[in-house]
Protein backbone atom coordinates (compact mmCIF):
# COMPACT_ATOMS: atom_id res chain seq x y z
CA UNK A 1 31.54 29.90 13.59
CA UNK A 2 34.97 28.57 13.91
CA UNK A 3 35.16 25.37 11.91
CA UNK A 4 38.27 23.14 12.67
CA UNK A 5 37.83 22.42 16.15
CA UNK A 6 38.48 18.41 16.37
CA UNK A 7 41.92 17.05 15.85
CA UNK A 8 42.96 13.39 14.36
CA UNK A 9 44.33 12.72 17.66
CA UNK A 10 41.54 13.98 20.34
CA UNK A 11 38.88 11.86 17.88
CA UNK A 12 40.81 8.56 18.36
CA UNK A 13 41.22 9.13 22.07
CA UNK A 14 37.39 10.28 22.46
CA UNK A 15 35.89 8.08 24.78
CA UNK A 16 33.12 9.45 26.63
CA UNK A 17 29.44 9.44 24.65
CA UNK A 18 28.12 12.86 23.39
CA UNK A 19 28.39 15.25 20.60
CA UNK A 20 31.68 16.55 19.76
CA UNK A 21 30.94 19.39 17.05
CA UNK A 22 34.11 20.35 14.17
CA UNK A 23 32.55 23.24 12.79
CA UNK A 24 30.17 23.80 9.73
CA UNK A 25 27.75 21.33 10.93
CA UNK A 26 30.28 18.42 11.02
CA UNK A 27 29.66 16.39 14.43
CA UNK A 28 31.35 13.33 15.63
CA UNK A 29 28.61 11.31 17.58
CA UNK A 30 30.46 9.11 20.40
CA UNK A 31 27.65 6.59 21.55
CA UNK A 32 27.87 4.43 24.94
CA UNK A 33 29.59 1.59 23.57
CA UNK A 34 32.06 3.83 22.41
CA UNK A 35 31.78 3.72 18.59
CA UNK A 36 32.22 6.32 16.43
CA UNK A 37 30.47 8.31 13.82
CA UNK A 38 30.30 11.68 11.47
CA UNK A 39 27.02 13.34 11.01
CA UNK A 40 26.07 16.65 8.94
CA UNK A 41 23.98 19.32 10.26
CA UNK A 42 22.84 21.34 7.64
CA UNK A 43 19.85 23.22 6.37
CA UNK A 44 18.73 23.29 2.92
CA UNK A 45 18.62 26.34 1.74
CA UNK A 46 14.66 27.43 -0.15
CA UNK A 47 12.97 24.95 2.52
CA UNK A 48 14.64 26.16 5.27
CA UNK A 49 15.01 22.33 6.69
CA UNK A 50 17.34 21.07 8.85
CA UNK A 51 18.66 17.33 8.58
CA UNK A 52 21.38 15.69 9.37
CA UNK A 53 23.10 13.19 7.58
CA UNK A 54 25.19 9.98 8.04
CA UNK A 55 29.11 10.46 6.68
CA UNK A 56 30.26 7.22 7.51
CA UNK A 57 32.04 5.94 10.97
CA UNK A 58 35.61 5.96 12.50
CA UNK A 59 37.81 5.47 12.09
CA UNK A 60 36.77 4.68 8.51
CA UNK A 61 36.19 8.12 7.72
CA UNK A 62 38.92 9.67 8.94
CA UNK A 63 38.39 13.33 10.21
CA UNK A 64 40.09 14.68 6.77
CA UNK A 65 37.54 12.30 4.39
CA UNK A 66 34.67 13.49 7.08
CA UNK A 67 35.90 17.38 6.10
CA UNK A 68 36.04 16.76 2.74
CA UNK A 69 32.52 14.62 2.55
CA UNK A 70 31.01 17.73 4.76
CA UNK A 71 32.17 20.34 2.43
CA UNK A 72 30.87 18.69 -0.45
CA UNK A 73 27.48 18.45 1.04
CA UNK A 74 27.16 22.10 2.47
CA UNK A 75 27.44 23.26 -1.25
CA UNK A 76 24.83 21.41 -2.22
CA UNK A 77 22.59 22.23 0.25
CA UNK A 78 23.62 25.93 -0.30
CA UNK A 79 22.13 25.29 -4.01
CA UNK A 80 19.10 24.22 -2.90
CA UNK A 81 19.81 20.46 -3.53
CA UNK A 82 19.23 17.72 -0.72
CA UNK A 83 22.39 15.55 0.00
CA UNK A 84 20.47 13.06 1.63
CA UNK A 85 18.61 12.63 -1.46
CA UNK A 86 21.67 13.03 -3.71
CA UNK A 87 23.52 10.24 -1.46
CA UNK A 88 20.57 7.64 -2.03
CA UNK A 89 20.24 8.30 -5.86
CA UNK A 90 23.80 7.23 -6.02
CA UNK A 91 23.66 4.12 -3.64
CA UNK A 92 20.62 2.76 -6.12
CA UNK A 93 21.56 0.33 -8.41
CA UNK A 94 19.63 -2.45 -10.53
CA UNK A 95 18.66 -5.51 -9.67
CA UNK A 96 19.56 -8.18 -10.75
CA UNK A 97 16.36 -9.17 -12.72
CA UNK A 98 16.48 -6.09 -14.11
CA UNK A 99 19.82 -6.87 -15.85
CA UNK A 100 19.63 -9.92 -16.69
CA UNK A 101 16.14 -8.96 -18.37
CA UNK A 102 18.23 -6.19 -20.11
CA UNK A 103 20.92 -8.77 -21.33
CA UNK A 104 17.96 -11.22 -22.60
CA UNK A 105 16.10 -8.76 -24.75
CA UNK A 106 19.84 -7.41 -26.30
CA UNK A 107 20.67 -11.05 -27.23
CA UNK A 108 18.19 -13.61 -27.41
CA UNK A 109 17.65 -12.27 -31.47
CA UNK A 110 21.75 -14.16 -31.63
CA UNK A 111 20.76 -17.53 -30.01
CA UNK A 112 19.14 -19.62 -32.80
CA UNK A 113 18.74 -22.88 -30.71
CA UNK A 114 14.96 -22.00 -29.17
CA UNK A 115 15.68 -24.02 -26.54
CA UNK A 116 18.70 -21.55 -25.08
CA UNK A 117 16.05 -18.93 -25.54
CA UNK A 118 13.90 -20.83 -22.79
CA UNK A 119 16.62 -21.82 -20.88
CA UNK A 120 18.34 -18.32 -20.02
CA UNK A 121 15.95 -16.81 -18.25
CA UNK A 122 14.57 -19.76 -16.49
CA UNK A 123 18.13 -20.48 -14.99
CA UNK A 124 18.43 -17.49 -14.02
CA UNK A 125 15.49 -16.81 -11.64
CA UNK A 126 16.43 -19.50 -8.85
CA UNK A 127 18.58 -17.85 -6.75
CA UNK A 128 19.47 -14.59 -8.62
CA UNK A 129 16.03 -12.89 -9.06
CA UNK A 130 15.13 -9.26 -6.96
CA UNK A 131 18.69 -8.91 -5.59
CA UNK A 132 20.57 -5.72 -5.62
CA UNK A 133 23.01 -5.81 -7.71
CA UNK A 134 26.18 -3.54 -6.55
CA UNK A 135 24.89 -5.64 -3.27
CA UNK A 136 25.50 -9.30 -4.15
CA UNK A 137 28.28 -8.56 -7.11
CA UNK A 138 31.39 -6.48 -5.72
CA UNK A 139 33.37 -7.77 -9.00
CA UNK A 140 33.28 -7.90 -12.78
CA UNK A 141 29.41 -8.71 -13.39
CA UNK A 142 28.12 -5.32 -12.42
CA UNK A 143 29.54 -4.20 -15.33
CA UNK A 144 28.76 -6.77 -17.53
CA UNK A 145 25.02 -6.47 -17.02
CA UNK A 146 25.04 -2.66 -16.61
């Protein structure tokens, strides 16, 4: 299997829908309105599965990142680990009540006014409560709470 078919410069001018396979599984998927994206072929090895999965769309990905992001994912499919499932354990994160619950608990014990004790969590739930985190904070409060 030759890998290293697709060039920078024939992906950006691809124009007509279809499959265009790079080698190794790695597939650039042109659809009818013309956009672009990279998908995985690979089979897990002890299941004997095939999937494919989602590496991200151009020209975001460039064809390098989509190399690298393919490679990555063949090894651990070759180890008997699922990428798919590997990719959505690492795009979890809390939400937002969980944190804040979190935060609560580690310092309500410092606030000696009862009434902040109340307060905290009931100005909290409004607007805040059951969102994603990493989702509706892209800045410093992730970390704060986490």
């Amino acid at each position: 299997m030759a890998k290293h078919k697709l060039t920078q410069l024939k992906v950006k001018n691809l124009r007509e829908a279809g499959k265009y396979g790079d080698g190794g599984g790695l597939q650039l998927v042109v659809s009818d309105t013309g956009a672009k994206k990279w998908v995985l072929r690979y089979t897990v090895k002890g299941t004997g599965q095939r999937k494919e999965l989602g590496l991200g769309g151009f020209p975001s990905v460039s064809l390098a990142a989509a190399r690298v992001k393919a490679e990555e994912s063949r090894q651990l499919a070759t180890q008997g680990s699922d990428p798919k499932s590997k990719k959505t354990e690492l795009n979890t994160s809390p939400t937002f009540t969980a944190c804040a619950a979190r935060y609560i608990r580690a310092h309500r014990a410092g606030w000696s006014n009862s009434k902040h004790k109340r307060q905290w969590p009931r100005s909290l739930k409004p607007r805040m409560y059951g969102r994603n985190v990493s989702k509706r904070f892209r800045g410093g409060i992730h970390a704060v709470f986490v």
